[in-house]
C-alpha atoms as a PDB file:
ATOM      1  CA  UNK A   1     -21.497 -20.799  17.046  1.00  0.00           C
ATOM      2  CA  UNK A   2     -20.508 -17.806  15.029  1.00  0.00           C
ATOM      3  CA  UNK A   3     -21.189 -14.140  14.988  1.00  0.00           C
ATOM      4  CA  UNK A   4     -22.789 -13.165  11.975  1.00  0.00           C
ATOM      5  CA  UNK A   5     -21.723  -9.788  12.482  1.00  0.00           C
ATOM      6  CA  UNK A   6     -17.743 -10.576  12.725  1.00  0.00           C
ATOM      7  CA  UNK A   7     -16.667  -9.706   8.915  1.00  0.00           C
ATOM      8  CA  UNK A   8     -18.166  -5.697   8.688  1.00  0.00           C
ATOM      9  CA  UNK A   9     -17.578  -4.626   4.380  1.00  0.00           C
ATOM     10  CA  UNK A  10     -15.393  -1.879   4.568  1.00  0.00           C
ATOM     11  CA  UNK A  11     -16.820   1.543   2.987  1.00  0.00           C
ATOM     12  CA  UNK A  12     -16.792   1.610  -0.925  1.00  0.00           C
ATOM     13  CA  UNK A  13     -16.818   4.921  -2.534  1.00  0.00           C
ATOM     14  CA  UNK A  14     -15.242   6.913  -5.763  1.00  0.00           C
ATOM     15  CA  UNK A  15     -14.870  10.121  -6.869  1.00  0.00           C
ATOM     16  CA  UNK A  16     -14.294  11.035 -10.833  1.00  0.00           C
ATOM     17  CA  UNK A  17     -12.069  14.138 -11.033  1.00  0.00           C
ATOM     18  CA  UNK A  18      -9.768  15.840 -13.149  1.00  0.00           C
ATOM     19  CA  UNK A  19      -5.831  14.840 -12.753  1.00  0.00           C
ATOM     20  CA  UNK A  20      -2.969  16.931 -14.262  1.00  0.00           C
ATOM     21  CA  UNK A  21      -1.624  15.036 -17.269  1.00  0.00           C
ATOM     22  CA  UNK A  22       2.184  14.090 -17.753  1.00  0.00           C
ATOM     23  CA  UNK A  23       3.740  17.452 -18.446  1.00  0.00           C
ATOM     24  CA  UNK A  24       1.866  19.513 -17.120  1.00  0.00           C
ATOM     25  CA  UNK A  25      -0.425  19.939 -20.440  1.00  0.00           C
ATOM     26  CA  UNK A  26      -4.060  19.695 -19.736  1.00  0.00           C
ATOM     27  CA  UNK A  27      -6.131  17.611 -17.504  1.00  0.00           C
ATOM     28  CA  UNK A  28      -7.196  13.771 -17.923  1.00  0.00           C
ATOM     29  CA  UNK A  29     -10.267  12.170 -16.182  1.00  0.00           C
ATOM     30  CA  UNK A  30      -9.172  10.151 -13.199  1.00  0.00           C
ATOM     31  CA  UNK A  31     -10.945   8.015 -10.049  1.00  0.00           C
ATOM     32  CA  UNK A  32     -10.225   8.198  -6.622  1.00  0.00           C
ATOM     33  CA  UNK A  33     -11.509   4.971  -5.756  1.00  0.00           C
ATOM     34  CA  UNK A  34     -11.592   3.952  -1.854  1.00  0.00           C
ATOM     35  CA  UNK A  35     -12.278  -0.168  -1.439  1.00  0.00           C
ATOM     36  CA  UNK A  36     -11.447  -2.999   1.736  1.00  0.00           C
ATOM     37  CA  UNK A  37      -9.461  -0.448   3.142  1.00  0.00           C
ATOM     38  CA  UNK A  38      -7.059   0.277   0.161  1.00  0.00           C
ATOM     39  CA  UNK A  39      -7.008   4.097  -2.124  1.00  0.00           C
ATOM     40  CA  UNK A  40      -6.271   4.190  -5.128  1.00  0.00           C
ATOM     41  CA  UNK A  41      -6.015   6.687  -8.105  1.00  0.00           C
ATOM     42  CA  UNK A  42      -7.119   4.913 -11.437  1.00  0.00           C
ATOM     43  CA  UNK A  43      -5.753   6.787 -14.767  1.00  0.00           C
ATOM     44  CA  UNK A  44      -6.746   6.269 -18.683  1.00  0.00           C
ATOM     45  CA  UNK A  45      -3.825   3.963 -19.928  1.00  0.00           C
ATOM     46  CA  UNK A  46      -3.892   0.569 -21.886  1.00  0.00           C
ATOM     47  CA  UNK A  47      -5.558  -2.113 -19.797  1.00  0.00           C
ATOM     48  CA  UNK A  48      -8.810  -4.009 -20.844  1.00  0.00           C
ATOM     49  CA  UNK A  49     -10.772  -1.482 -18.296  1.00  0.00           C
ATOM     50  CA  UNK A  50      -9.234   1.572 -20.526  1.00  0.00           C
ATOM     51  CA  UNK A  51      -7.528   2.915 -16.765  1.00  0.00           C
ATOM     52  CA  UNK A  52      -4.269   1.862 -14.945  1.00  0.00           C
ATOM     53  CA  UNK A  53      -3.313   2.351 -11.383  1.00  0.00           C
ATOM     54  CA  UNK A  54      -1.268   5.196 -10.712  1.00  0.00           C
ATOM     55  CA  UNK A  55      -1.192   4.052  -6.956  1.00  0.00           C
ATOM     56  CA  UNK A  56      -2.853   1.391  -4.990  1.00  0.00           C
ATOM     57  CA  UNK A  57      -1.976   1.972  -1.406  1.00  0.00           C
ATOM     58  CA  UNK A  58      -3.621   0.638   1.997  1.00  0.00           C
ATOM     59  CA  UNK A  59      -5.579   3.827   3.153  1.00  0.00           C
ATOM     60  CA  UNK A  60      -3.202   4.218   6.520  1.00  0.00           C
ATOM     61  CA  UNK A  61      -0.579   4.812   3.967  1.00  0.00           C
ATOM     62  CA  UNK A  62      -2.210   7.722   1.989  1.00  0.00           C
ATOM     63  CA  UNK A  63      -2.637  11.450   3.357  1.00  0.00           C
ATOM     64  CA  UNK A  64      -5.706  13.088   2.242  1.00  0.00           C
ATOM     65  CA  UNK A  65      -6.503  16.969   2.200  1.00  0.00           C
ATOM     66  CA  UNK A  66      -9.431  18.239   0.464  1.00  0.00           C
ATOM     67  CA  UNK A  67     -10.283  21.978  -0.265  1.00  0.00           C
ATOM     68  CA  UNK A  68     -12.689  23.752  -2.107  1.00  0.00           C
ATOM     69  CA  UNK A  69     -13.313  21.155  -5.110  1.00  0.00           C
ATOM     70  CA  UNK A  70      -9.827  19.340  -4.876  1.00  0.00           C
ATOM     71  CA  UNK A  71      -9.039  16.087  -3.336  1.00  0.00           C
ATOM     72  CA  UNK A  72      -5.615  15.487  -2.669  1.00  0.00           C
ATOM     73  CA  UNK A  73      -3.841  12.467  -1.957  1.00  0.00           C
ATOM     74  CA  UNK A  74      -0.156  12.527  -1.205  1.00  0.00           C
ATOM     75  CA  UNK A  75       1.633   8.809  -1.269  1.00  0.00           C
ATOM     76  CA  UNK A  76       5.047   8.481  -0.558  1.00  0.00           C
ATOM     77  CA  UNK A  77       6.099  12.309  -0.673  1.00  0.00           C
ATOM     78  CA  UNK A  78       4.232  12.487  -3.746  1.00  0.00           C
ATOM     79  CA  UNK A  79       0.880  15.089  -4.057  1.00  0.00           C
ATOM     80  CA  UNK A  80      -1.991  13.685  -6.410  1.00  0.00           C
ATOM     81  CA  UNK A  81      -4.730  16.430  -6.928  1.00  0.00           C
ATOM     82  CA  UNK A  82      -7.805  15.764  -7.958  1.00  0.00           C
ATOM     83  CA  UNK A  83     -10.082  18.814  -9.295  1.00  0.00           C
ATOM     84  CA  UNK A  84     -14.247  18.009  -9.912  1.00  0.00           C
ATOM     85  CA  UNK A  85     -13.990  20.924 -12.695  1.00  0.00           C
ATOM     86  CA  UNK A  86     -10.048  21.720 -13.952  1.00  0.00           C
ATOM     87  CA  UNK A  87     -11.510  25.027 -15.668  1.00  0.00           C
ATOM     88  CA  UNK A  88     -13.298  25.983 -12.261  1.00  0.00           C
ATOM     89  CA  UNK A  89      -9.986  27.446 -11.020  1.00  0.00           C
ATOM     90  CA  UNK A  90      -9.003  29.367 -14.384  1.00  0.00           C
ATOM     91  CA  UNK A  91     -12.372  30.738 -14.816  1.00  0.00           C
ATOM     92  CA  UNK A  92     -12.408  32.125 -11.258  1.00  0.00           C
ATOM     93  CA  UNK A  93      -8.721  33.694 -12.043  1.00  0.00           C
ATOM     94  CA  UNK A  94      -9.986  35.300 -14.950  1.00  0.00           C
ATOM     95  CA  UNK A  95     -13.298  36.682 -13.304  1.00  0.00           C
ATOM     96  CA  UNK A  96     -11.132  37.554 -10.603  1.00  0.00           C
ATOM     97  CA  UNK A  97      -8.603  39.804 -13.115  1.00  0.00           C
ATOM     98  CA  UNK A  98     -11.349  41.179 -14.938  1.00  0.00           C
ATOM     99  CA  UNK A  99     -13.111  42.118 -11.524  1.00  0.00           C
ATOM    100  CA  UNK A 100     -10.275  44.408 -10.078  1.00  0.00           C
ATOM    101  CA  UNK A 101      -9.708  46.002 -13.501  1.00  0.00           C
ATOM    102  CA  UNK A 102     -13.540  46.543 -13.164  1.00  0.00           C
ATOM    103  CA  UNK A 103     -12.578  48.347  -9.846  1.00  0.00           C
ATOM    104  CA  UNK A 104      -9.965  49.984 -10.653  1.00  0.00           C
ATOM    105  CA  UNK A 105     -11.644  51.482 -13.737  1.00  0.00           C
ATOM    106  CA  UNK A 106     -14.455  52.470 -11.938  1.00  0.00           C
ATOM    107  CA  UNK A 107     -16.914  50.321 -13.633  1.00  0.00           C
ATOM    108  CA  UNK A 108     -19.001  49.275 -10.769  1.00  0.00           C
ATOM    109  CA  UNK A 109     -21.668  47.167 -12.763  1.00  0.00           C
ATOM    110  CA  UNK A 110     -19.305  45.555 -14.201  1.00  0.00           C
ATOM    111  CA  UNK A 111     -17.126  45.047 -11.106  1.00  0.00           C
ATOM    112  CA  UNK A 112     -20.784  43.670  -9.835  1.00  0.00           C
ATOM    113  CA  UNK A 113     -21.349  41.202 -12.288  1.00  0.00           C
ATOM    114  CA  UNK A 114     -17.776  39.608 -12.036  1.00  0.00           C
ATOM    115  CA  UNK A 115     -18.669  39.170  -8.555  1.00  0.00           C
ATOM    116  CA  UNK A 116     -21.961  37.543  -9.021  1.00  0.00           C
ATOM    117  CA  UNK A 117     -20.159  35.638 -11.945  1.00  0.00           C
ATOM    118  CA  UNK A 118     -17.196  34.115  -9.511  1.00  0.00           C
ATOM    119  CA  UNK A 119     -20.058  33.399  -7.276  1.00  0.00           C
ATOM    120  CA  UNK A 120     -22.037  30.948  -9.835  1.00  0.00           C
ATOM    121  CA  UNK A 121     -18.470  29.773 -10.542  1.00  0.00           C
ATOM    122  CA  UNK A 122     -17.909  28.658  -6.619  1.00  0.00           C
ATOM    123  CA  UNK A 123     -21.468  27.114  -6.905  1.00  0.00           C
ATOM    124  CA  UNK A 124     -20.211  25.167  -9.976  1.00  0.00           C
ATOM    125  CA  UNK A 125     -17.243  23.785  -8.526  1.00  0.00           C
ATOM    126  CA  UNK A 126     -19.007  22.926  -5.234  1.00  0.00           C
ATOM    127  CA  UNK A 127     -22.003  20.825  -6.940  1.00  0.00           C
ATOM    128  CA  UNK A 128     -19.571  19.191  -9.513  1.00  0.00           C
ATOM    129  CA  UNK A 129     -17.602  18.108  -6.192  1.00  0.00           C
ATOM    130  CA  UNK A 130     -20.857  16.553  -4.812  1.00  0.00           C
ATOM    131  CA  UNK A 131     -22.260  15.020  -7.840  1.00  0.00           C
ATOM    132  CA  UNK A 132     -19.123  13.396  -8.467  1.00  0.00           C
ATOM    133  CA  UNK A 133     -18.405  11.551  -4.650  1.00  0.00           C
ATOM    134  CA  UNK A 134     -16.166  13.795  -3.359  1.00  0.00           C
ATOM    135  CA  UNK A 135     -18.558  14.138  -0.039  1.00  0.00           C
ATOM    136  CA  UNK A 136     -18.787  10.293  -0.150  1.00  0.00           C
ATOM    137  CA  UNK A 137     -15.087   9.412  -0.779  1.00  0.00           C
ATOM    138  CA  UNK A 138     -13.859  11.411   1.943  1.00  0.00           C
ATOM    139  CA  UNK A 139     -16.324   9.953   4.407  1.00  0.00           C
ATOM    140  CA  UNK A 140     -15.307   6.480   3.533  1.00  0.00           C
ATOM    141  CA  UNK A 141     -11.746   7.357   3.687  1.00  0.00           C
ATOM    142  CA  UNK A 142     -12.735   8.455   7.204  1.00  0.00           C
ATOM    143  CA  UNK A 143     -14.263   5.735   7.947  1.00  0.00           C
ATOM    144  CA  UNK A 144     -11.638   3.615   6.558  1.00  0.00           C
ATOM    145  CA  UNK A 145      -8.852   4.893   8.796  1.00  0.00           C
ATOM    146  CA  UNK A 146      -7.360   7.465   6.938  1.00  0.00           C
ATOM    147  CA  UNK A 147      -6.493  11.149   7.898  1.00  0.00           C
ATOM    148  CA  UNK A 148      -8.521  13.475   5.995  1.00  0.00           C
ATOM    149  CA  UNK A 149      -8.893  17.444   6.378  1.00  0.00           C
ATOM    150  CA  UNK A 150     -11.191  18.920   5.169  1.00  0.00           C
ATOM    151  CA  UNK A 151     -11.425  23.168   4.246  1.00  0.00           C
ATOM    152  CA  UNK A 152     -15.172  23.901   2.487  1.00  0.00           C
ATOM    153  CA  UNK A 153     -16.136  27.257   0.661  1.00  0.00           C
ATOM    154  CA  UNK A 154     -17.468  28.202   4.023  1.00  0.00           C
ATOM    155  CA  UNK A 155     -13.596  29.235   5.701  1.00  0.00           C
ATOM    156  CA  UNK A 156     -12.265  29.218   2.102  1.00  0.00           C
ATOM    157  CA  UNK A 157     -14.931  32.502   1.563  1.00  0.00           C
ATOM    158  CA  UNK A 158     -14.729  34.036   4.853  1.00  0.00           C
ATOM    159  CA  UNK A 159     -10.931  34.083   4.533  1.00  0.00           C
ATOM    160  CA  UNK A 160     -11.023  35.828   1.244  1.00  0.00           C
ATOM    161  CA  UNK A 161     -13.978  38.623   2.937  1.00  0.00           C
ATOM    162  CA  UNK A 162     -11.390  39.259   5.739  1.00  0.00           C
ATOM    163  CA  UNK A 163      -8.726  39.666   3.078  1.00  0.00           C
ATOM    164  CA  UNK A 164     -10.418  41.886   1.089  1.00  0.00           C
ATOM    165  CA  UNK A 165     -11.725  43.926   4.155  1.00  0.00           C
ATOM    166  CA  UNK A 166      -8.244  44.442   5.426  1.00  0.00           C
ATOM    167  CA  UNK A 167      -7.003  45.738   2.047  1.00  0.00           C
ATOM    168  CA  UNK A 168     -10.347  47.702   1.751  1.00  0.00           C
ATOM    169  CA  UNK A 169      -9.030  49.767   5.685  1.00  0.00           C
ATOM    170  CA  UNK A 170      -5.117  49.809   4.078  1.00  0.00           C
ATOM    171  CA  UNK A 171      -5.903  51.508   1.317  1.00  0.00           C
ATOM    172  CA  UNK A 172      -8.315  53.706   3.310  1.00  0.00           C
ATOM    173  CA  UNK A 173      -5.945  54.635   5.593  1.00  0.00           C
ATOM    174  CA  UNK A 174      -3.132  55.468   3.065  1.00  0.00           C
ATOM    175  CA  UNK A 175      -5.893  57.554   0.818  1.00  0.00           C
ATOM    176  CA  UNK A 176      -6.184  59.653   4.382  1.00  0.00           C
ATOM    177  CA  UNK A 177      -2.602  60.016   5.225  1.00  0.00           C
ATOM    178  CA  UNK A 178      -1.441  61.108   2.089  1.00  0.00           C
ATOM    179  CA  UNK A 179      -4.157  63.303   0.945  1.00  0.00           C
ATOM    180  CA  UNK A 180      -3.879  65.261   4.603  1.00  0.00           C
END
């Protein structure tokens, strides 16, 4: 007699991101694409599908880090990153540029809004991630076997507060000593 329960389906998932195209130049729509145990990382090319493998590894084979909106894979030495929203990152430099010459200026509305502005950004980048399968792919890939970290907004954020707070005392401190 057999078990009916011997063959368990391994954990299907994807996750459509943004790669970095050959050069450097732009971004190009990719899947992450986790299936019977194997990864793989599916880019536009000519096939009848319209998307070629970049790499089809078993998952024990693949290292997977994921932070903020980025998935990365790294295969053979080699780092793959995935982004849910390739402009998420330059938006967020630019908000962050224009915020400290906000500061700096003295503009504090202004210096306000690019902080409520980066804000909507981060929310941006973190619901693209989730409508896309990043929160699925990873806990496939977990299931699957394979090593995945995993850094959220959450430590991502309060990293960045106890940055800024420390910079906030420094430059405190040096204000006192030099104006005594």
């Amino acid at each position: 007699m057999s078990n009916l329960n011997a063959y368990e389906p391994q954990p299907r998932a994807a996750f459509q991101g943004y790669g970095t195209a050959p050069g450097g130049s732009g971004a190009v729509p990719v899947w992450l694409i986790v299936e019977d145990g194997v990864i793989a990382l599916l880019a536009p090319g000519q096939s009848p599908t319209g998307f070629v493998d970049v790499f089809r590894v078993p998952v024990h084979q693949a290292r997977v880090s994921s932070a903020a909106q980025r998935i990365t894979v790294t295969v053979g030495g080699t780092a793959y990153p995935v982004l849910a929203r390739p402009h998420g990152p330059v938006i967020g430099a630019g908000l962050a540029a224009a915020g400290s010459v906000a500061g700096l200026a003295g503009a504090g509305v202004a210096h306000g809004g690019t902080a409520a502005a980066r804000a909507g950004n981060l929310a941006a980048d973190a619901s693209a991630f989730a409508r896309q399968g990043g929160h699925e792919l990873l806990a496939a890939l977990r299931q699957s076997g394979a090593p995945v970290r995993r850094v959220g907004y959450g430590p991502l954020l309060a990293v960045g507060f106890a940055v800024g707070l420390l910079l906030v005392v420094l430059v405190t401190v040096v204000t006192v000593v030099a104006v005594s």
